[in-house]
Each structure stands twice: as structure tokens, then as C-alpha cells.
PDBML (XML) file of the C-alpha atoms, coordinates in Angstrom:
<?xml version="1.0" encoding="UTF-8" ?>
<PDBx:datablock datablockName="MODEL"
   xmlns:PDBx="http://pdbml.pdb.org/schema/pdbx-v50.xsd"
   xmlns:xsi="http://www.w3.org/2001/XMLSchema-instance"
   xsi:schemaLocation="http://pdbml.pdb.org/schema/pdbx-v50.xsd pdbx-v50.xsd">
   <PDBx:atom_siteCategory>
      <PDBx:atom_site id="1">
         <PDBx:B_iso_or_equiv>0.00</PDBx:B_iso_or_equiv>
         <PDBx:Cartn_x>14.683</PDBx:Cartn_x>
         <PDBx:Cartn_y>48.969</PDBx:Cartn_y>
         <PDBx:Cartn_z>38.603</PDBx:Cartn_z>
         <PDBx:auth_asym_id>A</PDBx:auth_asym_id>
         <PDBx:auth_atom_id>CA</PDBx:auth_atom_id>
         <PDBx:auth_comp_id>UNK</PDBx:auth_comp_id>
         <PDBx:auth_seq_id>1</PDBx:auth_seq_id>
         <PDBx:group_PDB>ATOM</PDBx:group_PDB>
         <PDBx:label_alt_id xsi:nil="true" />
         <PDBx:label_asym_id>A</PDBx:label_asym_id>
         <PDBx:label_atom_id>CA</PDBx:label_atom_id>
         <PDBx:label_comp_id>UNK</PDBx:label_comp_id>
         <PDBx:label_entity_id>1</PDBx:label_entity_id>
         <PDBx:label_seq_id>1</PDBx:label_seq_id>
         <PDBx:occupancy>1.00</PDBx:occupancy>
         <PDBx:pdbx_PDB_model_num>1</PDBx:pdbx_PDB_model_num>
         <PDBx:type_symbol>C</PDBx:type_symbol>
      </PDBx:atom_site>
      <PDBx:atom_site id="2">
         <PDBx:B_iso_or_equiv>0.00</PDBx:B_iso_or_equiv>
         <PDBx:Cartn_x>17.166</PDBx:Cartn_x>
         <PDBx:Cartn_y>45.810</PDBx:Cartn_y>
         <PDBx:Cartn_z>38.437</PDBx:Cartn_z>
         <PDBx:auth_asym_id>A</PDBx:auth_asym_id>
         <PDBx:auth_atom_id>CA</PDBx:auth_atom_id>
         <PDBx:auth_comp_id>UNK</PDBx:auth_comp_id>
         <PDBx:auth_seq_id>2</PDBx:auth_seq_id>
         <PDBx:group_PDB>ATOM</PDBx:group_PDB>
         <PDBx:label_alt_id xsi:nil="true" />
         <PDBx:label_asym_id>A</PDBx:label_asym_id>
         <PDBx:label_atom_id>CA</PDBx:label_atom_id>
         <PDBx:label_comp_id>UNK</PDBx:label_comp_id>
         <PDBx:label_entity_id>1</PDBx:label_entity_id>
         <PDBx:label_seq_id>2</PDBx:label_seq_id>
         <PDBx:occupancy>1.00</PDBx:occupancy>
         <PDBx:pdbx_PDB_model_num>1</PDBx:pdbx_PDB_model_num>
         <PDBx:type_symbol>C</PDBx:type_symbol>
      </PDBx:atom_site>
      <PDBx:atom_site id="3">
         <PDBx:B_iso_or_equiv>0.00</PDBx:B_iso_or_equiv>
         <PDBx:Cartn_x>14.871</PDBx:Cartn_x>
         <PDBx:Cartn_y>44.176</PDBx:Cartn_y>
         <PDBx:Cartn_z>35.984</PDBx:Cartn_z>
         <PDBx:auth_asym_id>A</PDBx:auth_asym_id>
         <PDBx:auth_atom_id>CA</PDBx:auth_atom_id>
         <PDBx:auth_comp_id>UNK</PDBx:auth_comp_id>
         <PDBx:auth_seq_id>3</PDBx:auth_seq_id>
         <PDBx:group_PDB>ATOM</PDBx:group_PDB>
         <PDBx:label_alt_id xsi:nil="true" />
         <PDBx:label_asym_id>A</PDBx:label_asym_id>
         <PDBx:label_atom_id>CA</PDBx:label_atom_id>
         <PDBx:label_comp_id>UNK</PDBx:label_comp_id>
         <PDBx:label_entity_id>1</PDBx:label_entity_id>
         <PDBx:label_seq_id>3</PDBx:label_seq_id>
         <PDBx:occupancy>1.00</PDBx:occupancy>
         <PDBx:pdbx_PDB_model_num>1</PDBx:pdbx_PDB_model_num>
         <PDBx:type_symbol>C</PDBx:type_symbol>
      </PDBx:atom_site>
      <PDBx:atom_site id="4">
         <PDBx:B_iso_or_equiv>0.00</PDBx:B_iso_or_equiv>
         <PDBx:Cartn_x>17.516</PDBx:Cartn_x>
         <PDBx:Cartn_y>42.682</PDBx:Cartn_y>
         <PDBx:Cartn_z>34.023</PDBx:Cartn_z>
         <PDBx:auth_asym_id>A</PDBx:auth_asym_id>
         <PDBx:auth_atom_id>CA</PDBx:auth_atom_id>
         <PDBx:auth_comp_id>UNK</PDBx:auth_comp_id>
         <PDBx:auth_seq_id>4</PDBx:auth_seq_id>
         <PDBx:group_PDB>ATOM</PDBx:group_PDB>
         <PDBx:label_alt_id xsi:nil="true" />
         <PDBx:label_asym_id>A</PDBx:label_asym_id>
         <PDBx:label_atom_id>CA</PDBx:label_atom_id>
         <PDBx:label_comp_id>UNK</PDBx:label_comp_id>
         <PDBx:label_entity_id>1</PDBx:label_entity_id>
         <PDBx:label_seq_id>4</PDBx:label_seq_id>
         <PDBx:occupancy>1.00</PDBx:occupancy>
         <PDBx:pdbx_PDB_model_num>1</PDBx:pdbx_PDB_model_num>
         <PDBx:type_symbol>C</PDBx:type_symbol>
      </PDBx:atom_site>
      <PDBx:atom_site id="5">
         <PDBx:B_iso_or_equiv>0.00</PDBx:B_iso_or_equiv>
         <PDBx:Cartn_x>19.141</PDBx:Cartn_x>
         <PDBx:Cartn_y>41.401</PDBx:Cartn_y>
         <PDBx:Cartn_z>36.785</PDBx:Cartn_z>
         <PDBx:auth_asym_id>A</PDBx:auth_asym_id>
         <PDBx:auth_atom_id>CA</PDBx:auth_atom_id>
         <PDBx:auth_comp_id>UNK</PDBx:auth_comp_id>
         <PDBx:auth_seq_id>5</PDBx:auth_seq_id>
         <PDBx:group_PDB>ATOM</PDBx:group_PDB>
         <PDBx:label_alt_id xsi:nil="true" />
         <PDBx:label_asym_id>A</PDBx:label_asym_id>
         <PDBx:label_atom_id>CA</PDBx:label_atom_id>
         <PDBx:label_comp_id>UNK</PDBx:label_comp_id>
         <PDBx:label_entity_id>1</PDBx:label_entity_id>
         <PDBx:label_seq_id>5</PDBx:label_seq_id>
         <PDBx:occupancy>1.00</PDBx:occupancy>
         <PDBx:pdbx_PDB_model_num>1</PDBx:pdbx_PDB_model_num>
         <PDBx:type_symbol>C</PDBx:type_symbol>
      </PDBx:atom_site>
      <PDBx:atom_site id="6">
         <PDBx:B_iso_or_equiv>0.00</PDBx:B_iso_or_equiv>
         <PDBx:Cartn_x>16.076</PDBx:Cartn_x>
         <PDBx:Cartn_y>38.800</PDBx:Cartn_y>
         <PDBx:Cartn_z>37.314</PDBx:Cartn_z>
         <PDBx:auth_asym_id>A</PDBx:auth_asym_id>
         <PDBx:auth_atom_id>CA</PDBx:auth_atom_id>
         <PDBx:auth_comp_id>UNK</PDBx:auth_comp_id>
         <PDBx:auth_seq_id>6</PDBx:auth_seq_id>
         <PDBx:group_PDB>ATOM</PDBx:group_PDB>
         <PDBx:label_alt_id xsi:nil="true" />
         <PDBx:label_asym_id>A</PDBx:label_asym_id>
         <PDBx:label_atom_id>CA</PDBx:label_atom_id>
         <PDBx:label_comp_id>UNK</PDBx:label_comp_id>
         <PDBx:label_entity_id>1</PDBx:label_entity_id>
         <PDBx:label_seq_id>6</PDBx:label_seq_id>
         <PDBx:occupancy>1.00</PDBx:occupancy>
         <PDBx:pdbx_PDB_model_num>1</PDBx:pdbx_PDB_model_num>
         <PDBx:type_symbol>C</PDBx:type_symbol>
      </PDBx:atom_site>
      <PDBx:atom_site id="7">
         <PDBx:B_iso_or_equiv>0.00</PDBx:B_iso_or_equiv>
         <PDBx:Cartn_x>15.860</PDBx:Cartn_x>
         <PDBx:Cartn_y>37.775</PDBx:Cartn_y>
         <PDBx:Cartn_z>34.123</PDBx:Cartn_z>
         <PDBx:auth_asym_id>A</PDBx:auth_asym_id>
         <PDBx:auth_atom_id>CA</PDBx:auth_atom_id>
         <PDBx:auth_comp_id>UNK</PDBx:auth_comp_id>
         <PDBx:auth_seq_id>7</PDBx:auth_seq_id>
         <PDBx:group_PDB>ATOM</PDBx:group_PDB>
         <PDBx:label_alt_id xsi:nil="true" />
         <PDBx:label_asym_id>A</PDBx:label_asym_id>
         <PDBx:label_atom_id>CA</PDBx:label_atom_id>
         <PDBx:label_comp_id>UNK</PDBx:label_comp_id>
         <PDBx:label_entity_id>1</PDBx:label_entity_id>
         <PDBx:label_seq_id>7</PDBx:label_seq_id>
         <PDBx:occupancy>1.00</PDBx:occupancy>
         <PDBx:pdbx_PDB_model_num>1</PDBx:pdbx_PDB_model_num>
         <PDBx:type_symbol>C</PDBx:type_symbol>
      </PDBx:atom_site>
      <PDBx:atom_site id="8">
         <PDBx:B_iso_or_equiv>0.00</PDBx:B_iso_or_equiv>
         <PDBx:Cartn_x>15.714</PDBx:Cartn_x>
         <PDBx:Cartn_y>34.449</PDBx:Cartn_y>
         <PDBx:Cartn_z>33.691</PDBx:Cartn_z>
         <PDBx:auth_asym_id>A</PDBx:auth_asym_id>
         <PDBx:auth_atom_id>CA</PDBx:auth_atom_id>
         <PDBx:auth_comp_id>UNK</PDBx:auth_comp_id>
         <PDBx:auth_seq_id>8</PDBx:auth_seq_id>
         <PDBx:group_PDB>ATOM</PDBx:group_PDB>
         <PDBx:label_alt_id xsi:nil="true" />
         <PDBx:label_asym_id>A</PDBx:label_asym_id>
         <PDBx:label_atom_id>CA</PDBx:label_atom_id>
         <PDBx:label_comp_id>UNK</PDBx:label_comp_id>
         <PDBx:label_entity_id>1</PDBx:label_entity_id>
         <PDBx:label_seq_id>8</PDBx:label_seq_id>
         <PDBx:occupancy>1.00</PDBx:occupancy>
         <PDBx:pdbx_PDB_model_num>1</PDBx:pdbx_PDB_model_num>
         <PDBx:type_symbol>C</PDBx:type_symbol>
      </PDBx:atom_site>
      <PDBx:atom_site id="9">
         <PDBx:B_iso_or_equiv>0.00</PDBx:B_iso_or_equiv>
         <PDBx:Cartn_x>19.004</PDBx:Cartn_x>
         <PDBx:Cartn_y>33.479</PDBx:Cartn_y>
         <PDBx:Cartn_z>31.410</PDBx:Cartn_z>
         <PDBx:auth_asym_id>A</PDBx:auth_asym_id>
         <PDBx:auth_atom_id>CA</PDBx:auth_atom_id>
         <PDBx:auth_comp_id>UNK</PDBx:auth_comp_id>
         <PDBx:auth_seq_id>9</PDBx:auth_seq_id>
         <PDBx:group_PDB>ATOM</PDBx:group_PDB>
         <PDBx:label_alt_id xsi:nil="true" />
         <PDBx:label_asym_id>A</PDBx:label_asym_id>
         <PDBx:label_atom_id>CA</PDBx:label_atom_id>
         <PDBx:label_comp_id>UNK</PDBx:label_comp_id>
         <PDBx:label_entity_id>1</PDBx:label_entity_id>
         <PDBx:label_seq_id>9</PDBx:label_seq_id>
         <PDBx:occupancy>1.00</PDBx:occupancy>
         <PDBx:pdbx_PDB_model_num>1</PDBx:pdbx_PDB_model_num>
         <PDBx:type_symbol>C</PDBx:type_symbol>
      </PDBx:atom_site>
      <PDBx:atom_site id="10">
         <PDBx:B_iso_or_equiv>0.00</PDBx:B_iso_or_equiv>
         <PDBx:Cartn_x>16.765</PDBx:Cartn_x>
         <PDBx:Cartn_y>30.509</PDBx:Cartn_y>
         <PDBx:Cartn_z>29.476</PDBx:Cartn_z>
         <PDBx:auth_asym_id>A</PDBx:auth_asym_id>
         <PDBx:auth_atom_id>CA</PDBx:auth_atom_id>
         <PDBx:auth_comp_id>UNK</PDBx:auth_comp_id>
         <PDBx:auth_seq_id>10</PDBx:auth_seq_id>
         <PDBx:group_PDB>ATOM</PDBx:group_PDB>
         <PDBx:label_alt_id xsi:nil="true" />
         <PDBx:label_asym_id>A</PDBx:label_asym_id>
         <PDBx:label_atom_id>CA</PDBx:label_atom_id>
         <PDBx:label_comp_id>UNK</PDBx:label_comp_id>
         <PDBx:label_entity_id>1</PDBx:label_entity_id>
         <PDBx:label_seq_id>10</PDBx:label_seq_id>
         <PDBx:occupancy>1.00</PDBx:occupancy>
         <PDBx:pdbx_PDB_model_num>1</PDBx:pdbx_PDB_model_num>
         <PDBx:type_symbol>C</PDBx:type_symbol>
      </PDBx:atom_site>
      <PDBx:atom_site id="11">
         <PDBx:B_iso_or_equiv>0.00</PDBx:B_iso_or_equiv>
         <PDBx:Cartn_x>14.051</PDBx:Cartn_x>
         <PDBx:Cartn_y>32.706</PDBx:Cartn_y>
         <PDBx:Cartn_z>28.827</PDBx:Cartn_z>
         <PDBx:auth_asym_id>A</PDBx:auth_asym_id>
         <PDBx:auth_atom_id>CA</PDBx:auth_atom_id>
         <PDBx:auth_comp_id>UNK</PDBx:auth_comp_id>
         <PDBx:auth_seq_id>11</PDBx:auth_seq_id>
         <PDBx:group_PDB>ATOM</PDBx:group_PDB>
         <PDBx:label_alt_id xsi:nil="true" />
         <PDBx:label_asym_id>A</PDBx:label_asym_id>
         <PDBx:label_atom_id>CA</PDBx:label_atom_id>
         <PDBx:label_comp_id>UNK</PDBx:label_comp_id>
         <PDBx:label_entity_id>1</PDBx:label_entity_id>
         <PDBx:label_seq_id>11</PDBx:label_seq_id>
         <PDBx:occupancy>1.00</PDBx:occupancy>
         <PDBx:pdbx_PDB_model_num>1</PDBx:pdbx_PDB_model_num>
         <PDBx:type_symbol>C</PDBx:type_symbol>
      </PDBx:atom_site>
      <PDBx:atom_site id="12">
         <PDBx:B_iso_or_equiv>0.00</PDBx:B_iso_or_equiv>
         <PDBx:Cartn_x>16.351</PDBx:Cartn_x>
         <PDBx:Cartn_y>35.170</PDBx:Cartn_y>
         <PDBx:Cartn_z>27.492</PDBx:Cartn_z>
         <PDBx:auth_asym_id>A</PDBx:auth_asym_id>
         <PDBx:auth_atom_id>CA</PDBx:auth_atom_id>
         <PDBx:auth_comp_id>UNK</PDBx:auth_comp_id>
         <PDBx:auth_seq_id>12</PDBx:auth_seq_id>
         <PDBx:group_PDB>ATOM</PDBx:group_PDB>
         <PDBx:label_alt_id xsi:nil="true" />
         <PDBx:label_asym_id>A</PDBx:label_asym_id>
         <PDBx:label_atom_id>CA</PDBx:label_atom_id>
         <PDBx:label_comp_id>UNK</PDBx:label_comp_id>
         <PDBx:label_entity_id>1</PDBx:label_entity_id>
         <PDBx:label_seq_id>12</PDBx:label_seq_id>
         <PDBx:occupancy>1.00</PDBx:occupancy>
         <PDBx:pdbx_PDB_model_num>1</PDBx:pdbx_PDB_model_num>
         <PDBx:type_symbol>C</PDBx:type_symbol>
      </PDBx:atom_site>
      <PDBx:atom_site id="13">
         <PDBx:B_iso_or_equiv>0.00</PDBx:B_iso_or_equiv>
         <PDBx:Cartn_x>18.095</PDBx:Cartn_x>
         <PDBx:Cartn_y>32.581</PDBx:Cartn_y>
         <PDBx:Cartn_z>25.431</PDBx:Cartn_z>
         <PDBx:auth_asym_id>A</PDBx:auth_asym_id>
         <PDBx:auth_atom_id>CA</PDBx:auth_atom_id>
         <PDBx:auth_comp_id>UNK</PDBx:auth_comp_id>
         <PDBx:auth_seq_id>13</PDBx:auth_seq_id>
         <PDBx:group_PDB>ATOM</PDBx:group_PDB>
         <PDBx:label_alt_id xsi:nil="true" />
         <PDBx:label_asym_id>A</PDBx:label_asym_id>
         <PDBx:label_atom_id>CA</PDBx:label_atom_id>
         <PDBx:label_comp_id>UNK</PDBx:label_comp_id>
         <PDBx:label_entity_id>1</PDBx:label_entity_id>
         <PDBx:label_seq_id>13</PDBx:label_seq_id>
         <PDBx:occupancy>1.00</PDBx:occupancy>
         <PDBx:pdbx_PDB_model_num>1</PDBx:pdbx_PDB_model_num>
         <PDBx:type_symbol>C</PDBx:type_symbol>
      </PDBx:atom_site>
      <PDBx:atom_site id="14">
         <PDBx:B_iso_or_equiv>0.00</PDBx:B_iso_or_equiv>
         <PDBx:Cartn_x>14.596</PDBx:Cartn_x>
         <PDBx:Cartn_y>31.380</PDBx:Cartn_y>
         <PDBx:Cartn_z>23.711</PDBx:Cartn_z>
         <PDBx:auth_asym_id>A</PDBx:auth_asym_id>
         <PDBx:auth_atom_id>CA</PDBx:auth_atom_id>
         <PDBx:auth_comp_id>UNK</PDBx:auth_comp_id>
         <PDBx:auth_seq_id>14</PDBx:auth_seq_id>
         <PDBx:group_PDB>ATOM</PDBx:group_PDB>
         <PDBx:label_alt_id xsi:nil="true" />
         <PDBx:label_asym_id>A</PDBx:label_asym_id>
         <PDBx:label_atom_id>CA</PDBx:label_atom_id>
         <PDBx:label_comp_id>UNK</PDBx:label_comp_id>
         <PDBx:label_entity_id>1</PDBx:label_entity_id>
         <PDBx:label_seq_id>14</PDBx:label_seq_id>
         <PDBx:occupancy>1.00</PDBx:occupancy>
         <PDBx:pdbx_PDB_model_num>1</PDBx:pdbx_PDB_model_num>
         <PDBx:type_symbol>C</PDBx:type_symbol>
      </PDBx:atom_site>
      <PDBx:atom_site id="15">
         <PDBx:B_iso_or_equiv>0.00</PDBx:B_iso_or_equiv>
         <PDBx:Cartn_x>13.618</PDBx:Cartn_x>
         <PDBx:Cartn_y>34.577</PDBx:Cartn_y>
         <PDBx:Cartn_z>22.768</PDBx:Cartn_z>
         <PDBx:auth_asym_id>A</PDBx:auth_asym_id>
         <PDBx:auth_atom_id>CA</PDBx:auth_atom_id>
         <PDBx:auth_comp_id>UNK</PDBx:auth_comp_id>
         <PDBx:auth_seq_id>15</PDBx:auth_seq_id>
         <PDBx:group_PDB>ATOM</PDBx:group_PDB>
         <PDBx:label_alt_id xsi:nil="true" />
         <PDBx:label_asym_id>A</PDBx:label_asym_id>
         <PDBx:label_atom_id>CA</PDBx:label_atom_id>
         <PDBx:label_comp_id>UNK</PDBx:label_comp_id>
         <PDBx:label_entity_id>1</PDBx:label_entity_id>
         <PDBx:label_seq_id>15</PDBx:label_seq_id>
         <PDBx:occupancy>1.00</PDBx:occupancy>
         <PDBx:pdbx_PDB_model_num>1</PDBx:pdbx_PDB_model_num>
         <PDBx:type_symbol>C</PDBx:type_symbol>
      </PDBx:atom_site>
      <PDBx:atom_site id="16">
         <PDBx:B_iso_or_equiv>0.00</PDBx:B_iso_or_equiv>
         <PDBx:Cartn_x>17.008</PDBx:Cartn_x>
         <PDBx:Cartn_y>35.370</PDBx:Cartn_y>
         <PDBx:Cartn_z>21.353</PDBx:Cartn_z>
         <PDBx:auth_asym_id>A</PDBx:auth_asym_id>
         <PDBx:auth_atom_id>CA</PDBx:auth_atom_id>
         <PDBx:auth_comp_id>UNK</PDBx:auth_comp_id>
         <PDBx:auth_seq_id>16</PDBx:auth_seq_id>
         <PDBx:group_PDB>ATOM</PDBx:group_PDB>
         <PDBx:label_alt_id xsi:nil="true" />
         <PDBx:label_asym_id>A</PDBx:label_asym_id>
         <PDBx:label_atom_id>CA</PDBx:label_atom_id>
         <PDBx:label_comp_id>UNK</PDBx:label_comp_id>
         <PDBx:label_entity_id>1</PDBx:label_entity_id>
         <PDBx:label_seq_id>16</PDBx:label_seq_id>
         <PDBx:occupancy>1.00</PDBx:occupancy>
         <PDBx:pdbx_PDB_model_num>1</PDBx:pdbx_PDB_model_num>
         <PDBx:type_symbol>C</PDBx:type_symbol>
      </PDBx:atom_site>
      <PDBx:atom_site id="17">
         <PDBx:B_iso_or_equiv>0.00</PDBx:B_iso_or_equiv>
         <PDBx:Cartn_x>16.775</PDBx:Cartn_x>
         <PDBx:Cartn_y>31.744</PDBx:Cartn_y>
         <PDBx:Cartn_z>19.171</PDBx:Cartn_z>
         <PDBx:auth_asym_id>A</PDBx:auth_asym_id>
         <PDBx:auth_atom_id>CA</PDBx:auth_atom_id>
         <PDBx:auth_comp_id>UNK</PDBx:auth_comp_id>
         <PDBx:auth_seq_id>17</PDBx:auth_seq_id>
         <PDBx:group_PDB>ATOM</PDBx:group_PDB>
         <PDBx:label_alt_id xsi:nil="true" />
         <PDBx:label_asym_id>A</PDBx:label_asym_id>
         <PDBx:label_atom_id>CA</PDBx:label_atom_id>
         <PDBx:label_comp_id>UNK</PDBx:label_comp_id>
         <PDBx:label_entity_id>1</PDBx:label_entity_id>
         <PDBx:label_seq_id>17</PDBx:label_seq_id>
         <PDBx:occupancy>1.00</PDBx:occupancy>
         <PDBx:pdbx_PDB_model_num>1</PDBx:pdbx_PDB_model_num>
         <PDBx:type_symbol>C</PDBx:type_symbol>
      </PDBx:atom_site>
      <PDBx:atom_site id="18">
         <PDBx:B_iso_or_equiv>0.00</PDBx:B_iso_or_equiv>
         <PDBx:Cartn_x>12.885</PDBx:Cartn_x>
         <PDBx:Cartn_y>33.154</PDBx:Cartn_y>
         <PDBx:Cartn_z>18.071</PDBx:Cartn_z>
         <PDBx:auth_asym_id>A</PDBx:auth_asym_id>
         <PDBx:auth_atom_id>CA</PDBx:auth_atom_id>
         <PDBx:auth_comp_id>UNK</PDBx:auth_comp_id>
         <PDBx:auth_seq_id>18</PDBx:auth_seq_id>
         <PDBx:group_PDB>ATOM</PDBx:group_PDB>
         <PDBx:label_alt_id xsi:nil="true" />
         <PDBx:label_asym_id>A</PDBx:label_asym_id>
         <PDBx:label_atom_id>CA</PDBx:label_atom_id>
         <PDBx:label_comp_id>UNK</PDBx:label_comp_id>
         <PDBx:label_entity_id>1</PDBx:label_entity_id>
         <PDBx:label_seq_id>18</PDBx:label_seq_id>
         <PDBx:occupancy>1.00</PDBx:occupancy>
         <PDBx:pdbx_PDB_model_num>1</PDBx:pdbx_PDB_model_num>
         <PDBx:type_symbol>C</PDBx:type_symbol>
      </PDBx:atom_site>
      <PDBx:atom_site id="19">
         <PDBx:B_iso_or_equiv>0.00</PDBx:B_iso_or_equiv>
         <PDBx:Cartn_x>14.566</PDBx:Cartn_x>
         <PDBx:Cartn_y>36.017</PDBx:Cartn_y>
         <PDBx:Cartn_z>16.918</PDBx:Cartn_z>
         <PDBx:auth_asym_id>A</PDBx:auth_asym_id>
         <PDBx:auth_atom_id>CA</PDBx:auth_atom_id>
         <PDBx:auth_comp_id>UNK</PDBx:auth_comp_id>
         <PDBx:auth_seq_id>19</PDBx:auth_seq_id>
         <PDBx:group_PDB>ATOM</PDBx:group_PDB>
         <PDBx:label_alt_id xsi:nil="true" />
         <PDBx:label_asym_id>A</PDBx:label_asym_id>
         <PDBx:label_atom_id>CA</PDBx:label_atom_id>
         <PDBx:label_comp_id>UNK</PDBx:label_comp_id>
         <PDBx:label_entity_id>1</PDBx:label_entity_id>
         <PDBx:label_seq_id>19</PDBx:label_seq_id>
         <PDBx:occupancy>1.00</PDBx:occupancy>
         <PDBx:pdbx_PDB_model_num>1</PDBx:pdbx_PDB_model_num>
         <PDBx:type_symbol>C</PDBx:type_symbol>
      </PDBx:atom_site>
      <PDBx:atom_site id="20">
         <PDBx:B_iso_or_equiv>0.00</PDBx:B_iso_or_equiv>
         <PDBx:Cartn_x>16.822</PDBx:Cartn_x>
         <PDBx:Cartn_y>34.052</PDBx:Cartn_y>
         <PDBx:Cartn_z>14.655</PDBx:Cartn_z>
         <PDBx:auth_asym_id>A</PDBx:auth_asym_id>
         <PDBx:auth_atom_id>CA</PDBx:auth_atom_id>
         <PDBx:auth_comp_id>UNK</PDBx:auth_comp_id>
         <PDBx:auth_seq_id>20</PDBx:auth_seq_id>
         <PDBx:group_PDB>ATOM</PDBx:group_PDB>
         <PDBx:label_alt_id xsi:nil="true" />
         <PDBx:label_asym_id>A</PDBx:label_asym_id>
         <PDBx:label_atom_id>CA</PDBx:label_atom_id>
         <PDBx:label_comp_id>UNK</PDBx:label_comp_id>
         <PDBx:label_entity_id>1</PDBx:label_entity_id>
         <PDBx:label_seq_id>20</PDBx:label_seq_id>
         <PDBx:occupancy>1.00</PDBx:occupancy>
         <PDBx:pdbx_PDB_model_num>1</PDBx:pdbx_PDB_model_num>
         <PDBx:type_symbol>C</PDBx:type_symbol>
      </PDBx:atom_site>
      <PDBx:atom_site id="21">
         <PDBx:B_iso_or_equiv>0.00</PDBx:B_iso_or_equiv>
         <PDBx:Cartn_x>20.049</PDBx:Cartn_x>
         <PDBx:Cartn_y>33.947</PDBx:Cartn_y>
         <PDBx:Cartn_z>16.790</PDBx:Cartn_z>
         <PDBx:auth_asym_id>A</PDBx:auth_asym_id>
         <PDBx:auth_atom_id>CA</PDBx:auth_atom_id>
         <PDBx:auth_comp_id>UNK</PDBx:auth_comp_id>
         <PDBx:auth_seq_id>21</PDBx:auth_seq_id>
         <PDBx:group_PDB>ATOM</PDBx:group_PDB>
         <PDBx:label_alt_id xsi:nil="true" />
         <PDBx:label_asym_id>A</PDBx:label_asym_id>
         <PDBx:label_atom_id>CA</PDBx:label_atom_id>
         <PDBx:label_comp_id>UNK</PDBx:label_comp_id>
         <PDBx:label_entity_id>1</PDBx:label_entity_id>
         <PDBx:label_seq_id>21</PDBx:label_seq_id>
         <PDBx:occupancy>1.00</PDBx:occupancy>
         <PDBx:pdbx_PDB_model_num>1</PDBx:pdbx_PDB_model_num>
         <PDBx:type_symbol>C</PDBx:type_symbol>
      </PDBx:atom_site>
      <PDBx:atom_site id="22">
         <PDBx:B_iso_or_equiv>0.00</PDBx:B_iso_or_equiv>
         <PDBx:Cartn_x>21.435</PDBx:Cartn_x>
         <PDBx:Cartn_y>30.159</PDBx:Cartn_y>
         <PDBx:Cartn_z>15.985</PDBx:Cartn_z>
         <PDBx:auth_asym_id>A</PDBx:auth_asym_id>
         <PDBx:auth_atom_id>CA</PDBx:auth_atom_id>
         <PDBx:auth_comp_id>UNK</PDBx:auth_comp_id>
         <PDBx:auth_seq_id>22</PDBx:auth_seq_id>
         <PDBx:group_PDB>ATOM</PDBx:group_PDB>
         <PDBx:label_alt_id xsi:nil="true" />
         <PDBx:label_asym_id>A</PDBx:label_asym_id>
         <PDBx:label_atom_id>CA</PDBx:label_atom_id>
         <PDBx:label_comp_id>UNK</PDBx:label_comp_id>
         <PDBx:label_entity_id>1</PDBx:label_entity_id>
         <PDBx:label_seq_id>22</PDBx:label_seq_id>
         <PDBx:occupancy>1.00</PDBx:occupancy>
         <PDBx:pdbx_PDB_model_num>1</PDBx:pdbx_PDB_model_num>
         <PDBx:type_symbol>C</PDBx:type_symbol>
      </PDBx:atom_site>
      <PDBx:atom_site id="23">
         <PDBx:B_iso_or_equiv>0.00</PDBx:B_iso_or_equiv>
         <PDBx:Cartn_x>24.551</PDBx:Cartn_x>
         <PDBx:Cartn_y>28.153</PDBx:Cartn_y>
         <PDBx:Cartn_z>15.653</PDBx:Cartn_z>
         <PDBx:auth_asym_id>A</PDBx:auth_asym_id>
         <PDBx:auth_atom_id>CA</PDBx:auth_atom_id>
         <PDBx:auth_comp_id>UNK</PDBx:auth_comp_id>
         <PDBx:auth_seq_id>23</PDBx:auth_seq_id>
         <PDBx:group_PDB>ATOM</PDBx:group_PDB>
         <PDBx:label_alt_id xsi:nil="true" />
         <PDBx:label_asym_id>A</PDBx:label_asym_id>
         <PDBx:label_atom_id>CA</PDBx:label_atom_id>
         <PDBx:label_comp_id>UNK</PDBx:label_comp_id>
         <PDBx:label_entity_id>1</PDBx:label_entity_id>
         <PDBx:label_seq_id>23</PDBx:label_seq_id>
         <PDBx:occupancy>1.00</PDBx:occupancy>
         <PDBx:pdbx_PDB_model_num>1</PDBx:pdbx_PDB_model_num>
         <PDBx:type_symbol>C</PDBx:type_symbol>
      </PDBx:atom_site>
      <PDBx:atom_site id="24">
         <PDBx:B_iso_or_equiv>0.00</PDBx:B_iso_or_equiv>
         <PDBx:Cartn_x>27.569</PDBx:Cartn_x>
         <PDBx:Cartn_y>29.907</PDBx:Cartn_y>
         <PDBx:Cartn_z>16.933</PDBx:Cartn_z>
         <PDBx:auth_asym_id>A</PDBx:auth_asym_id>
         <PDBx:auth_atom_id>CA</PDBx:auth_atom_id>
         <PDBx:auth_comp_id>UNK</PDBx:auth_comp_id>
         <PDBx:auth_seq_id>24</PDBx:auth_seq_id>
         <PDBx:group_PDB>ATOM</PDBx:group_PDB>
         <PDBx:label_alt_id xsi:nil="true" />
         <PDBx:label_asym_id>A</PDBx:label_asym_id>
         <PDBx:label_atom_id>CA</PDBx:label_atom_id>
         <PDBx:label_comp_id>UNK</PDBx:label_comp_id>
         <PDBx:label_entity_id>1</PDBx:label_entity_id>
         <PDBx:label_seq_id>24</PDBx:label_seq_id>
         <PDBx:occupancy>1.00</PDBx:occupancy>
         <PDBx:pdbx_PDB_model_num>1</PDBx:pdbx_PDB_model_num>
         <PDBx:type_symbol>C</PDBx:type_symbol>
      </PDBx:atom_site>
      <PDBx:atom_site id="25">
         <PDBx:B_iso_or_equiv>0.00</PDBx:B_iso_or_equiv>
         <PDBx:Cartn_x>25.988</PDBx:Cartn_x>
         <PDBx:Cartn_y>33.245</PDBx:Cartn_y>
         <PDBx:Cartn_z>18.089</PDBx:Cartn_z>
         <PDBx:auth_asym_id>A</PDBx:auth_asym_id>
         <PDBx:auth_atom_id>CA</PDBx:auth_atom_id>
         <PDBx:auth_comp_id>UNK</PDBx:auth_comp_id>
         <PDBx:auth_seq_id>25</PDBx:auth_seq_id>
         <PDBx:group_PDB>ATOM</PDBx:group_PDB>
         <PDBx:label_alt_id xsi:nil="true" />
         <PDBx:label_asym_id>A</PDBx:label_asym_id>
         <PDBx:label_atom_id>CA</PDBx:label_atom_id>
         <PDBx:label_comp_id>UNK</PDBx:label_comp_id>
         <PDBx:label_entity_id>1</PDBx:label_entity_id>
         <PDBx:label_seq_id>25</PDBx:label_seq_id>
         <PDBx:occupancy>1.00</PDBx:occupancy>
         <PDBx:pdbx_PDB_model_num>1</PDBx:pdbx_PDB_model_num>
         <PDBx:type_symbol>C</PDBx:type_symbol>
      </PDBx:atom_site>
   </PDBx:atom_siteCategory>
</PDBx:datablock>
């Protein structure tokens, strides 16, 4: 419950850029 709301924001950001979110996104 509230898990997302701990989420660290760097983390989050990381895994997005693994994932092949770059540049402008």
C-alpha cells in the first residue's frame, strides 16, 4: 500500500533510461 509513494525518484529515473527512455522524454 503507498508503494509508489516511496519510490525513490532517481531510481525510477535509471530504470526508465535502461529501458531506453533518453533525450527529451
Amino acid at each position: 500500500i503507498k508503494a509508489f509513494d516511496v519510490v525513490s525518484h532517481d531510481i525510477l529515473l535509471r530504470k526508465l533510461e535502461k529501458m531506453g527512455i533518453t533525450g527529451i522524454a
